[in-house]
PDB file of N, CA and C in Angstrom:
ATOM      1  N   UNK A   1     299.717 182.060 109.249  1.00  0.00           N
ATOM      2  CA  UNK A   1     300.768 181.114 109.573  1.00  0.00           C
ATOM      3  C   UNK A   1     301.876 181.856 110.318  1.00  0.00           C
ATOM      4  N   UNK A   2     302.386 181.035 111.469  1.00  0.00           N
ATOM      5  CA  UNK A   2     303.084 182.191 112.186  1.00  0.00           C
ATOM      6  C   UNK A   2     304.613 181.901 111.102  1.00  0.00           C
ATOM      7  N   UNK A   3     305.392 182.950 111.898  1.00  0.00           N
ATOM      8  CA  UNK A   3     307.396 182.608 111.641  1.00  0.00           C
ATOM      9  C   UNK A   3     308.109 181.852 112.531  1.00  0.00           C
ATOM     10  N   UNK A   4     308.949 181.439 112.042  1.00  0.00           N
ATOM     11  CA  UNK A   4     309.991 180.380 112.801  1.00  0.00           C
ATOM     12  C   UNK A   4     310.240 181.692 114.267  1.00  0.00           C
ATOM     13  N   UNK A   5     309.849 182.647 114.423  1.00  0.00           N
ATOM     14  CA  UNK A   5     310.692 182.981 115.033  1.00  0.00           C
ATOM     15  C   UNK A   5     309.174 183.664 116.055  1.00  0.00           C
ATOM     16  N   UNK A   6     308.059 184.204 115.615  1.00  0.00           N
ATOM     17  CA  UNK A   6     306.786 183.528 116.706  1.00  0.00           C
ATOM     18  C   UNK A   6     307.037 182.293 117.275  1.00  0.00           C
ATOM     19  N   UNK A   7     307.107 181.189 116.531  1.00  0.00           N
ATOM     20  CA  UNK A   7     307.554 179.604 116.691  1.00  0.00           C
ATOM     21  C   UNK A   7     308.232 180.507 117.738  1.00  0.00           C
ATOM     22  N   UNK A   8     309.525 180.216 117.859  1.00  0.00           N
ATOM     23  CA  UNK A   8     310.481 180.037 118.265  1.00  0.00           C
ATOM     24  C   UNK A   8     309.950 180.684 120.157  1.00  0.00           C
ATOM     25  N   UNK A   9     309.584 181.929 119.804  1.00  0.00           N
ATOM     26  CA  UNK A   9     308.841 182.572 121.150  1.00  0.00           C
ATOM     27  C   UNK A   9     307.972 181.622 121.821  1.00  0.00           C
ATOM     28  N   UNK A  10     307.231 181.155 121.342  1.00  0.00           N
ATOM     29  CA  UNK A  10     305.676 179.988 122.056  1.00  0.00           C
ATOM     30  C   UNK A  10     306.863 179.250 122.782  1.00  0.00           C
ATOM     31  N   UNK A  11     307.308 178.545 121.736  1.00  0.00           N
ATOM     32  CA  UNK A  11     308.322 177.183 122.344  1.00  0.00           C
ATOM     33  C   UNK A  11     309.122 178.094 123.596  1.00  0.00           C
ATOM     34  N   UNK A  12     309.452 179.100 123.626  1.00  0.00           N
ATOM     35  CA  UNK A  12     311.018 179.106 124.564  1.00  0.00           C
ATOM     36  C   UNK A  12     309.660 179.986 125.693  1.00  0.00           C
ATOM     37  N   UNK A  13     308.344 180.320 125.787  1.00  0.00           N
ATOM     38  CA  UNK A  13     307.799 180.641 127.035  1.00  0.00           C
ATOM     39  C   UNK A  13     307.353 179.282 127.554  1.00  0.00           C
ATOM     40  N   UNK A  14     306.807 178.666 126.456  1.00  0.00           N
ATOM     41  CA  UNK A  14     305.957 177.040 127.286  1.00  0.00           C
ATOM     42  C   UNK A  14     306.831 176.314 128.099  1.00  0.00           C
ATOM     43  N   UNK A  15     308.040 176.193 127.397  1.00  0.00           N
ATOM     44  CA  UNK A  15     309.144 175.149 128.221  1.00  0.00           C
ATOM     45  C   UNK A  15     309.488 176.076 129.307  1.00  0.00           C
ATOM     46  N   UNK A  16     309.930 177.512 129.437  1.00  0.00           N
ATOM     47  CA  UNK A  16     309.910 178.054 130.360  1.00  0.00           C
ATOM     48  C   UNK A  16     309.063 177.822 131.695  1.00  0.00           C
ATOM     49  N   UNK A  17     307.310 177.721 131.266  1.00  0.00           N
ATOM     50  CA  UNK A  17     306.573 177.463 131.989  1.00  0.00           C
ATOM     51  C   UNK A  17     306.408 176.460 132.418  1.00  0.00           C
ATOM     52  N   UNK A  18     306.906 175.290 131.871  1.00  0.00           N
ATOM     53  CA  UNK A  18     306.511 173.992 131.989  1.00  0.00           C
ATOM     54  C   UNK A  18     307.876 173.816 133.268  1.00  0.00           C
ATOM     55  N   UNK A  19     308.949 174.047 133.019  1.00  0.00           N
ATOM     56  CA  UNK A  19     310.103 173.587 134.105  1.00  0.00           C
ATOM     57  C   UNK A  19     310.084 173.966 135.119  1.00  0.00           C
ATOM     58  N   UNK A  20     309.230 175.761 135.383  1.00  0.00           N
ATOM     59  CA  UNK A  20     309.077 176.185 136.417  1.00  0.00           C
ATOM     60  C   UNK A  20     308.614 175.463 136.837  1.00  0.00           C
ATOM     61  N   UNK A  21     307.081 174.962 136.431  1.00  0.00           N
ATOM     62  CA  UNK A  21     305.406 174.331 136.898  1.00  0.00           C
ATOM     63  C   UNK A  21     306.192 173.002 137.499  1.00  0.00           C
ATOM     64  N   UNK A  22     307.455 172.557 137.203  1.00  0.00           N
ATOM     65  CA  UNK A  22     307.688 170.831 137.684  1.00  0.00           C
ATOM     66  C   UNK A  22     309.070 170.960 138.553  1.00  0.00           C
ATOM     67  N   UNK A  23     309.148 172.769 138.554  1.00  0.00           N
ATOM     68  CA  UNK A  23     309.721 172.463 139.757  1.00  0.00           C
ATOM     69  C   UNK A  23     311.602 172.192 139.518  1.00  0.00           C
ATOM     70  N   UNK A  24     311.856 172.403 138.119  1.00  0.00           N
ATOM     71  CA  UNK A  24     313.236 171.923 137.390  1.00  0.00           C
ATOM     72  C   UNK A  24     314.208 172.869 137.113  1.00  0.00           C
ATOM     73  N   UNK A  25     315.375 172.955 137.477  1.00  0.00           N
ATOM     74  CA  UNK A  25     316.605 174.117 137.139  1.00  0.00           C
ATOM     75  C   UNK A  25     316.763 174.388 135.993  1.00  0.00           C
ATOM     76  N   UNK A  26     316.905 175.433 135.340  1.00  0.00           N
ATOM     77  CA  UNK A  26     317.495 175.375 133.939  1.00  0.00           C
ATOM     78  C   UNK A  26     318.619 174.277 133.733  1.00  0.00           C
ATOM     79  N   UNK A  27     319.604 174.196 134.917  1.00  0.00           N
ATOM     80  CA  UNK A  27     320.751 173.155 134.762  1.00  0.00           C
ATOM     81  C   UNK A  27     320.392 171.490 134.295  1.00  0.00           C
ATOM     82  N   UNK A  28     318.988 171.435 135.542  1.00  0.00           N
ATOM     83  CA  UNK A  28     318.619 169.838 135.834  1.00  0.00           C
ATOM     84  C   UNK A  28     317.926 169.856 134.444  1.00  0.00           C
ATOM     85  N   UNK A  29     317.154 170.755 133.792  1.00  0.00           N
ATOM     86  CA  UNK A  29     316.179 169.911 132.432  1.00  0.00           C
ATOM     87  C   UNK A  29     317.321 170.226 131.656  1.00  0.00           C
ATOM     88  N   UNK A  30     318.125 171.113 130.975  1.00  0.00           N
ATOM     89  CA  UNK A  30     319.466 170.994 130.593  1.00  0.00           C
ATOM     90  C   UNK A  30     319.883 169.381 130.101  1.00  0.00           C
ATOM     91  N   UNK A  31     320.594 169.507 131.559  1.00  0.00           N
ATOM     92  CA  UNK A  31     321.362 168.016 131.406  1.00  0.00           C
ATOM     93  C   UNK A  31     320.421 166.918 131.111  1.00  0.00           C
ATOM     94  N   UNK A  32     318.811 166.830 131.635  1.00  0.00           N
ATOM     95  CA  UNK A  32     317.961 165.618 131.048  1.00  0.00           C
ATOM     96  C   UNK A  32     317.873 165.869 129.382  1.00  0.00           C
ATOM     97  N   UNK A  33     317.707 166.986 129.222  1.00  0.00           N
ATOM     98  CA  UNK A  33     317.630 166.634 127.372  1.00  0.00           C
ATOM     99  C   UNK A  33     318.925 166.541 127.004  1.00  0.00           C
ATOM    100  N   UNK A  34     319.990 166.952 127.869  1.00  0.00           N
ATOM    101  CA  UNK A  34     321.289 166.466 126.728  1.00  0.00           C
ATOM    102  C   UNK A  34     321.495 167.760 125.679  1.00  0.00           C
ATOM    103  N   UNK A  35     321.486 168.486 126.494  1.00  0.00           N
ATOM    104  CA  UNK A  35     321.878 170.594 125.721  1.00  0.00           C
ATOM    105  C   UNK A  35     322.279 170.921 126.714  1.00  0.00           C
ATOM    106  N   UNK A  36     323.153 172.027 126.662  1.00  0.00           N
ATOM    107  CA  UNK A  36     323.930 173.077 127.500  1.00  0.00           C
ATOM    108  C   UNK A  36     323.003 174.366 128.225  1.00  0.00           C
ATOM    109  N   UNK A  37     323.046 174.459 129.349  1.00  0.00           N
ATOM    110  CA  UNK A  37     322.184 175.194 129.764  1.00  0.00           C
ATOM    111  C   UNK A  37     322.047 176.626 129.200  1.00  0.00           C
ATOM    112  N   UNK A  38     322.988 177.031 128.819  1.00  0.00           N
ATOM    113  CA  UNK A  38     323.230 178.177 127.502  1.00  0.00           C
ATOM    114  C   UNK A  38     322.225 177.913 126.938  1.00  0.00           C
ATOM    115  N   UNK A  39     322.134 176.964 126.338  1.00  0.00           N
ATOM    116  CA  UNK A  39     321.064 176.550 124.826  1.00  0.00           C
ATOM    117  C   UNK A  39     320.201 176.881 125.865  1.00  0.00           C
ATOM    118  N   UNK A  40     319.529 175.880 126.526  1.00  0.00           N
ATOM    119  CA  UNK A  40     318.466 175.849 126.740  1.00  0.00           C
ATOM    120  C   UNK A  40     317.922 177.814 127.319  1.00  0.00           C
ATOM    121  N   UNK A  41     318.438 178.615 127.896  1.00  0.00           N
ATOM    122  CA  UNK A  41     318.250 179.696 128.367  1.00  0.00           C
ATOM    123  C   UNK A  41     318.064 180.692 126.969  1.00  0.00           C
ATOM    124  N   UNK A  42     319.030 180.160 125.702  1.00  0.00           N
ATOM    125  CA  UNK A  42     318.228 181.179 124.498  1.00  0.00           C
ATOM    126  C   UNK A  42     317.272 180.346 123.715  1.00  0.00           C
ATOM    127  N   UNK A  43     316.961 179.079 124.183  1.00  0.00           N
ATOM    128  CA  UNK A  43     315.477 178.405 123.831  1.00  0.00           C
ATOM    129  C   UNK A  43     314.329 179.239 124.309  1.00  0.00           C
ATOM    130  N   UNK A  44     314.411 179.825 125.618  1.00  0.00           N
ATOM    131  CA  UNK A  44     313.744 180.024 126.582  1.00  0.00           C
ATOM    132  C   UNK A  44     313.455 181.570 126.206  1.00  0.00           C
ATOM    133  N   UNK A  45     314.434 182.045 126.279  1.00  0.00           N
ATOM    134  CA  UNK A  45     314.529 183.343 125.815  1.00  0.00           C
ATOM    135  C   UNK A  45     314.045 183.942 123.727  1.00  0.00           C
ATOM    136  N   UNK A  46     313.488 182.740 123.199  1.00  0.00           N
ATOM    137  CA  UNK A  46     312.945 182.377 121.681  1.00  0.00           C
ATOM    138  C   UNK A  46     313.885 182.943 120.793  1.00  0.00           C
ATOM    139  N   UNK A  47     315.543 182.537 121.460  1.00  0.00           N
ATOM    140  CA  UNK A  47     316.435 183.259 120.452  1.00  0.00           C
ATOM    141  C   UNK A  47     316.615 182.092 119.715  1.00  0.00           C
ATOM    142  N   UNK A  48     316.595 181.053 119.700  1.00  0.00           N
ATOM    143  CA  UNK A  48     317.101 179.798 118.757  1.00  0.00           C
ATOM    144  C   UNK A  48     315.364 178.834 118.874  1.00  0.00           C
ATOM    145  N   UNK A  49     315.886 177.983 117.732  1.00  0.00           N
ATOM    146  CA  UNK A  49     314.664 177.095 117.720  1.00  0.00           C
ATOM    147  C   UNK A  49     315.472 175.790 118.581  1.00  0.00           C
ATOM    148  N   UNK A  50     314.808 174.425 118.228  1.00  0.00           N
ATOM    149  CA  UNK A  50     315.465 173.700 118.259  1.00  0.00           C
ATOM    150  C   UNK A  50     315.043 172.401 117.391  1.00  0.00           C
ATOM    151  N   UNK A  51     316.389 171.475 117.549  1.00  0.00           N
ATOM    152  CA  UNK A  51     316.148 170.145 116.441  1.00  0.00           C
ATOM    153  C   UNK A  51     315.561 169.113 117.074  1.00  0.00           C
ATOM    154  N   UNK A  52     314.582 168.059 115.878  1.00  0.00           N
ATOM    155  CA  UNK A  52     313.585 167.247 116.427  1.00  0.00           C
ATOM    156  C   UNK A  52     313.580 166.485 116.990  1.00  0.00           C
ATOM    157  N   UNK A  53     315.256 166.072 117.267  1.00  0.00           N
ATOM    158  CA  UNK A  53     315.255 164.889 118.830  1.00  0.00           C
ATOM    159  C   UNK A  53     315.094 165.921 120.050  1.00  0.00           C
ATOM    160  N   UNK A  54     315.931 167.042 119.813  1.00  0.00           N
ATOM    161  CA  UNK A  54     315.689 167.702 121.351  1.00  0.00           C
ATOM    162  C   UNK A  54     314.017 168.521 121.634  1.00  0.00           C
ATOM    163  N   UNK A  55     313.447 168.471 120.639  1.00  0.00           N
ATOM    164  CA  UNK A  55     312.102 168.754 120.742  1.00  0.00           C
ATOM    165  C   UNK A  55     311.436 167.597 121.525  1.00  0.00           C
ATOM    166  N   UNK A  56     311.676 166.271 121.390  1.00  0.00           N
ATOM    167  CA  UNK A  56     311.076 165.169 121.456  1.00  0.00           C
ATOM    168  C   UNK A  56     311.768 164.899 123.284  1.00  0.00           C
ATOM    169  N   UNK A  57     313.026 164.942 123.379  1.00  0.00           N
ATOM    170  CA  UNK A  57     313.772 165.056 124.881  1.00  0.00           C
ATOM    171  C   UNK A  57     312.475 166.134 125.529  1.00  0.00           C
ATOM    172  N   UNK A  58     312.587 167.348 125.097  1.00  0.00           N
ATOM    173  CA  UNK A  58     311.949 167.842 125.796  1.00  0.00           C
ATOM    174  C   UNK A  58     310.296 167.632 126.234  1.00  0.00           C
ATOM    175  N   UNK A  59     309.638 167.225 125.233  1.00  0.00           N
ATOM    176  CA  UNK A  59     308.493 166.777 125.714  1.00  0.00           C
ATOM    177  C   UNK A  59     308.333 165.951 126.546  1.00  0.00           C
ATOM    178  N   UNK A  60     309.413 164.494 126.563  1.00  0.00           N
ATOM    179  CA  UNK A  60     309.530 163.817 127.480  1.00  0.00           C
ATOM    180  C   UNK A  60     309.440 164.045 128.942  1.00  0.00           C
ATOM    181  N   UNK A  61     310.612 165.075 128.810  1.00  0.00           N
ATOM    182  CA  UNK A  61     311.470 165.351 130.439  1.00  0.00           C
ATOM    183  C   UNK A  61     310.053 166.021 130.807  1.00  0.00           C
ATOM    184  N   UNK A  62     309.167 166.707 130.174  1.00  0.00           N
ATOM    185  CA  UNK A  62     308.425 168.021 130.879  1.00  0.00           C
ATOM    186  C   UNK A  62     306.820 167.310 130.448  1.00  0.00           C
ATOM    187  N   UNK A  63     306.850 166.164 130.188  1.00  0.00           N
ATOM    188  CA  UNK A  63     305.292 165.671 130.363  1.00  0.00           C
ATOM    189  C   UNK A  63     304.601 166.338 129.073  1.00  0.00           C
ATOM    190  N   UNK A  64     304.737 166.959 127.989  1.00  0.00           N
ATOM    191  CA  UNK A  64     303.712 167.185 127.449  1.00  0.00           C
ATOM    192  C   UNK A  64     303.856 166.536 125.987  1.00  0.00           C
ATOM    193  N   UNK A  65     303.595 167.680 124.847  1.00  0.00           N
ATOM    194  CA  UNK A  65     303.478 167.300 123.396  1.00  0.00           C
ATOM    195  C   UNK A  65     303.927 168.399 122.752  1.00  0.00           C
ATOM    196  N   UNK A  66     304.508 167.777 121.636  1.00  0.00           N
ATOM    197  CA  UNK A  66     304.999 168.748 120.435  1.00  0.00           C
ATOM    198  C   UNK A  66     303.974 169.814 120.337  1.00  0.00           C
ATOM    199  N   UNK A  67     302.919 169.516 120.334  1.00  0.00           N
ATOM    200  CA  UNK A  67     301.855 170.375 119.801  1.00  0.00           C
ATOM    201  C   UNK A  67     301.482 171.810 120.564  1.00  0.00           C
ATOM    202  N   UNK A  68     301.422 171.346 122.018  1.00  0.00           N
ATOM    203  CA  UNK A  68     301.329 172.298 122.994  1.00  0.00           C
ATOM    204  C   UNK A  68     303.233 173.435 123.207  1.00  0.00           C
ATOM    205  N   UNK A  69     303.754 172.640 122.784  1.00  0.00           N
ATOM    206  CA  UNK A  69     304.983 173.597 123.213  1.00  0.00           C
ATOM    207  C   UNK A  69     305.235 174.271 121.678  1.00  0.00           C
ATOM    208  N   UNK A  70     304.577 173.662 120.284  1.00  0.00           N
ATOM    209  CA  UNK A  70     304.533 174.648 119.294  1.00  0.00           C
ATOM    210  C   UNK A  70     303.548 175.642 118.801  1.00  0.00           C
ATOM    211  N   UNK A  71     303.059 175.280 119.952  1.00  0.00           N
ATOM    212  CA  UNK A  71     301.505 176.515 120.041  1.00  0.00           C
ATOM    213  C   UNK A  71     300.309 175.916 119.227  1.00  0.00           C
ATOM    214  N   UNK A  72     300.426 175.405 118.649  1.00  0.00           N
ATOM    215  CA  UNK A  72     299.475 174.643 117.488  1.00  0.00           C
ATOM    216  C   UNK A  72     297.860 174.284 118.695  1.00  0.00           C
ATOM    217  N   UNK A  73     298.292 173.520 119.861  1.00  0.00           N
ATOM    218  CA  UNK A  73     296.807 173.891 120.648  1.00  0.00           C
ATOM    219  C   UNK A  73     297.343 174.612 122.216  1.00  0.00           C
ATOM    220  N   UNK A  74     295.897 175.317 122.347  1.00  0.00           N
ATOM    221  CA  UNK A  74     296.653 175.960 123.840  1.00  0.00           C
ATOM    222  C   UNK A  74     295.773 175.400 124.970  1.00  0.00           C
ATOM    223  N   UNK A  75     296.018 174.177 125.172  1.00  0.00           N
ATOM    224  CA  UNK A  75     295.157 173.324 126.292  1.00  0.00           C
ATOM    225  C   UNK A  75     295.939 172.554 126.736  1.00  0.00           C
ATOM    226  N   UNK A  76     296.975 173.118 127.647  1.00  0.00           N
ATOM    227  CA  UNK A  76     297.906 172.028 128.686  1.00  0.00           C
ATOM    228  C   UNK A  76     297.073 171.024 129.513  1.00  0.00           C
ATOM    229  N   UNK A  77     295.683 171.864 130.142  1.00  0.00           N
ATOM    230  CA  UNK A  77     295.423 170.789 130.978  1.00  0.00           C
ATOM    231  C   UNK A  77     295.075 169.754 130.554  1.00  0.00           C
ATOM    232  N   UNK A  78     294.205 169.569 129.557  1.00  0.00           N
ATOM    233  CA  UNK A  78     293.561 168.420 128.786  1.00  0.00           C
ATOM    234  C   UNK A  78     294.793 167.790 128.222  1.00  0.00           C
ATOM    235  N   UNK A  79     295.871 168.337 127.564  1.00  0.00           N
ATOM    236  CA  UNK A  79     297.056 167.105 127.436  1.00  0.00           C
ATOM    237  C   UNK A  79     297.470 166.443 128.708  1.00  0.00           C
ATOM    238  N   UNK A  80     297.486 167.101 129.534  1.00  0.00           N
ATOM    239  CA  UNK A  80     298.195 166.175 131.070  1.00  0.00           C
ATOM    240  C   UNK A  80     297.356 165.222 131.211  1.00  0.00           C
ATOM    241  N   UNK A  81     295.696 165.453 130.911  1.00  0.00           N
ATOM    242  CA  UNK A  81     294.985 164.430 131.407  1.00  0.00           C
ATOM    243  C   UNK A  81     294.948 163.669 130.019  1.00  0.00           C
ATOM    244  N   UNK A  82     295.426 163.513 129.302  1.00  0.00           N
ATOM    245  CA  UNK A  82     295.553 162.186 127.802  1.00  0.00           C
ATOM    246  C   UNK A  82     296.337 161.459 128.111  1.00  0.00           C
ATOM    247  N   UNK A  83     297.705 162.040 128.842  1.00  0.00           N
ATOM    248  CA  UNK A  83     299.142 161.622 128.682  1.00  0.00           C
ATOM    249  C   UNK A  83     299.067 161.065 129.895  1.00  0.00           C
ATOM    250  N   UNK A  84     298.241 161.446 131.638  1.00  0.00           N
ATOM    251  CA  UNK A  84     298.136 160.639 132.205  1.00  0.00           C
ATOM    252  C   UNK A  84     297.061 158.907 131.621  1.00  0.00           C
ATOM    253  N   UNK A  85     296.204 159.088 130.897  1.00  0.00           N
ATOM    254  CA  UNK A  85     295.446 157.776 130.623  1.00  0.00           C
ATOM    255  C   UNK A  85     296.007 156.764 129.808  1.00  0.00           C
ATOM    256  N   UNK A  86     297.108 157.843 128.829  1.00  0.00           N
ATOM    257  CA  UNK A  86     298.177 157.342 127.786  1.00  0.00           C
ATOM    258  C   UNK A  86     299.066 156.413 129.019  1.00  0.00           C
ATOM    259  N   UNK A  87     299.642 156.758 129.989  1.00  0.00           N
ATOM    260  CA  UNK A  87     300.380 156.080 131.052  1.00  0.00           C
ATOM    261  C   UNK A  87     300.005 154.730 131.444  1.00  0.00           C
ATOM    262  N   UNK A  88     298.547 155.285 131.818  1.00  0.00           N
ATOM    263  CA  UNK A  88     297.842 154.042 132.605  1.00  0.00           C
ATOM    264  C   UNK A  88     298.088 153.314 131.898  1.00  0.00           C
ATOM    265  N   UNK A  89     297.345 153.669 130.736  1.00  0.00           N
ATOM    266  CA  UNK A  89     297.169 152.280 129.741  1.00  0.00           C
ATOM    267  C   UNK A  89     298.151 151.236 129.808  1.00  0.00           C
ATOM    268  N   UNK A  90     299.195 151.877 129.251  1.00  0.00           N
ATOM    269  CA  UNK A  90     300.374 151.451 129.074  1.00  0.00           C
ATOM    270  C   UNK A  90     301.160 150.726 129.922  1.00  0.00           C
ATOM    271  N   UNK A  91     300.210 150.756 131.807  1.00  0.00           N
ATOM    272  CA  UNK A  91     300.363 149.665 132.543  1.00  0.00           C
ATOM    273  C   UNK A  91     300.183 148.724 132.810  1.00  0.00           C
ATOM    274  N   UNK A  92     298.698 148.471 131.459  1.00  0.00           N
ATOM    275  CA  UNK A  92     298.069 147.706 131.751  1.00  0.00           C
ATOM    276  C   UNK A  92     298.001 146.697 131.205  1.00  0.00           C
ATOM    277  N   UNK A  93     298.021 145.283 131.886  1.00  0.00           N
ATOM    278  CA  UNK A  93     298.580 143.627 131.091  1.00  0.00           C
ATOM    279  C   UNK A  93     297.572 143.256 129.589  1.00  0.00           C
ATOM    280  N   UNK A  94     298.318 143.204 128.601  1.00  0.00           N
ATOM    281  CA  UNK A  94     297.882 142.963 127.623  1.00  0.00           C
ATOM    282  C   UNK A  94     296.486 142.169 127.512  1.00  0.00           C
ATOM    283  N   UNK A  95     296.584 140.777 128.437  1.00  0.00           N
ATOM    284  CA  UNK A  95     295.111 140.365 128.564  1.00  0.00           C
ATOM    285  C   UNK A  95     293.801 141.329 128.832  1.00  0.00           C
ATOM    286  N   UNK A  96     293.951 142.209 129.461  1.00  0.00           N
ATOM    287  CA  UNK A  96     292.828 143.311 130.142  1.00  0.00           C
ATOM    288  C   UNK A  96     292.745 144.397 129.085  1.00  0.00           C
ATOM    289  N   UNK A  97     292.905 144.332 128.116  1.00  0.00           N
ATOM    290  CA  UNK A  97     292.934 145.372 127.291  1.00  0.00           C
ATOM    291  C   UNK A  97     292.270 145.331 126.186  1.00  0.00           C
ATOM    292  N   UNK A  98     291.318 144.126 126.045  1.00  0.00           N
ATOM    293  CA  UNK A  98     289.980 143.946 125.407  1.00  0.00           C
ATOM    294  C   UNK A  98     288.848 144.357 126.329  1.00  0.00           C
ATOM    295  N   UNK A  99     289.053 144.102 127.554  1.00  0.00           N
ATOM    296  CA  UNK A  99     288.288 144.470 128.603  1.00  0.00           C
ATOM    297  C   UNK A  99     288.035 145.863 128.089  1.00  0.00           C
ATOM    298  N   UNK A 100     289.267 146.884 128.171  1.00  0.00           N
ATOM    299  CA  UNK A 100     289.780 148.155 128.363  1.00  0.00           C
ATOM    300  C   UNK A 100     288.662 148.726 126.834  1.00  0.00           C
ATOM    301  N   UNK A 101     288.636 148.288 126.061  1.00  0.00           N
ATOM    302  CA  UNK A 101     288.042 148.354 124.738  1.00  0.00           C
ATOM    303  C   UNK A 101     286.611 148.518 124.594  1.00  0.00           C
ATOM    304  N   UNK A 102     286.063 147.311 125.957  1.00  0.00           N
ATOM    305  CA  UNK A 102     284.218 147.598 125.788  1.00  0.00           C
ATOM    306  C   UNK A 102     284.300 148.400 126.553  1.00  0.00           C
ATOM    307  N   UNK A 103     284.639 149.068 127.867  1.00  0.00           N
ATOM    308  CA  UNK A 103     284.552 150.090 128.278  1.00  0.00           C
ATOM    309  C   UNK A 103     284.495 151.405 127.802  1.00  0.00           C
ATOM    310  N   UNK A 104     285.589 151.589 126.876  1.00  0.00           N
ATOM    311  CA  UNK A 104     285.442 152.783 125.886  1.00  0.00           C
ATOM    312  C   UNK A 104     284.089 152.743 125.357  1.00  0.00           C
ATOM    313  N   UNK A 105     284.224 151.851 124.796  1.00  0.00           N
ATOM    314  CA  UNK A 105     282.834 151.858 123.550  1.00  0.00           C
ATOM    315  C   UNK A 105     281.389 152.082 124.227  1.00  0.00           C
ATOM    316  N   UNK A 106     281.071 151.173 125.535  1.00  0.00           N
ATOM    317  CA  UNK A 106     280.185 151.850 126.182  1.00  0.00           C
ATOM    318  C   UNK A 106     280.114 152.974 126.355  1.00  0.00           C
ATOM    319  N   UNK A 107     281.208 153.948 127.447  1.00  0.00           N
ATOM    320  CA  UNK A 107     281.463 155.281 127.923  1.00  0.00           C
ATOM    321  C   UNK A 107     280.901 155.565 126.540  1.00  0.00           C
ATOM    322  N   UNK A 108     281.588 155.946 124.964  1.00  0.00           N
ATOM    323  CA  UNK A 108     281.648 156.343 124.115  1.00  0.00           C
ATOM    324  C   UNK A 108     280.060 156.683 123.721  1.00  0.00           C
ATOM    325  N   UNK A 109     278.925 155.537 123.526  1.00  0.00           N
ATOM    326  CA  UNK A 109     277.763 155.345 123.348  1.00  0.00           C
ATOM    327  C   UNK A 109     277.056 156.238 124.424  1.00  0.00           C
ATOM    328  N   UNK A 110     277.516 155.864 125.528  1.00  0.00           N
ATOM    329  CA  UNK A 110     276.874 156.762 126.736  1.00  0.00           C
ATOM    330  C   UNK A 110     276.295 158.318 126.837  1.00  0.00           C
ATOM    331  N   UNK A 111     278.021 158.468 126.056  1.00  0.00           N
ATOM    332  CA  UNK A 111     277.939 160.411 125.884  1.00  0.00           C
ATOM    333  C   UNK A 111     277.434 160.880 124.210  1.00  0.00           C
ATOM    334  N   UNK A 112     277.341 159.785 123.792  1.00  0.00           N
ATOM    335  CA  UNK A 112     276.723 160.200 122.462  1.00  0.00           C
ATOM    336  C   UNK A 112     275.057 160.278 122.715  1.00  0.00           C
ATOM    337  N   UNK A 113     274.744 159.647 123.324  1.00  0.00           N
ATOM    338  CA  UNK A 113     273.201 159.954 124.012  1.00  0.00           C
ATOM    339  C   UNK A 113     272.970 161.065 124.224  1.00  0.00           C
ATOM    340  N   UNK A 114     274.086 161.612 125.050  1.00  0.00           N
ATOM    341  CA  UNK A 114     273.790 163.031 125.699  1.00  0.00           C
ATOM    342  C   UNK A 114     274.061 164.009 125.065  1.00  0.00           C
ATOM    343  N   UNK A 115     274.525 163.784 123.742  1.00  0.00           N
ATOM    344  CA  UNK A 115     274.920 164.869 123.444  1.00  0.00           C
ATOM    345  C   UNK A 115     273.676 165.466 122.472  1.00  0.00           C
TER     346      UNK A 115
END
């Protein structure tokens, strides 16, 4: 089991990596979660942890999951591609979403064949 303060390291390289990867100032993701760019730079630096709304800001602003920025799994790409289908979905008009349902279940049956 790691320490709050391994913790604390995972979290302050991932978000590191993640703001670079999107391209974001320490200032600009800063001000989107609503922390002082101070904070956020000894987040970054795994001198402080942080509390569970600004954990939750941050997943937001930077596309991913609690899970990946607390190290718990180390597969960014496969979260981008959940959280993009998580999106879609979520565009999609409530009527079409029984539709959305036999599709799974087919796909689902499909790859259970193959496996």
């Amino acid at each position: 089991m790691s320490t709050n303060a391994e913790t604390n390291k995972i979290l302050g390289s991932r978000v590191r990596e993640l703001r670079c990867k999107n391209g974001l100032t320490r200032e600009k993701l800063a001000e989107e979660i609503e922390v002082s760019a101070r904070f956020l730079a000894n987040v970054e630096y795994g001198n402080v942890g942080v509390s569970l709304s600004t954990l939750k800001n941050i997943c937001t602003a930077l596309g991913t999951t609690s899970d990946y920025l607390l190290g718990l799994v180390h597969y960014q790409e496969k979260e981008e591609a959940y959280i993009d289908i998580e999106n879609r979905i979520r565009q999609i008009e409530p009527q079409y979403l029984g539709h959305l349902k036999s599709i799974i279940a087919a796909f689902s049956a499909a790859v259970s064949r193959d496996i």
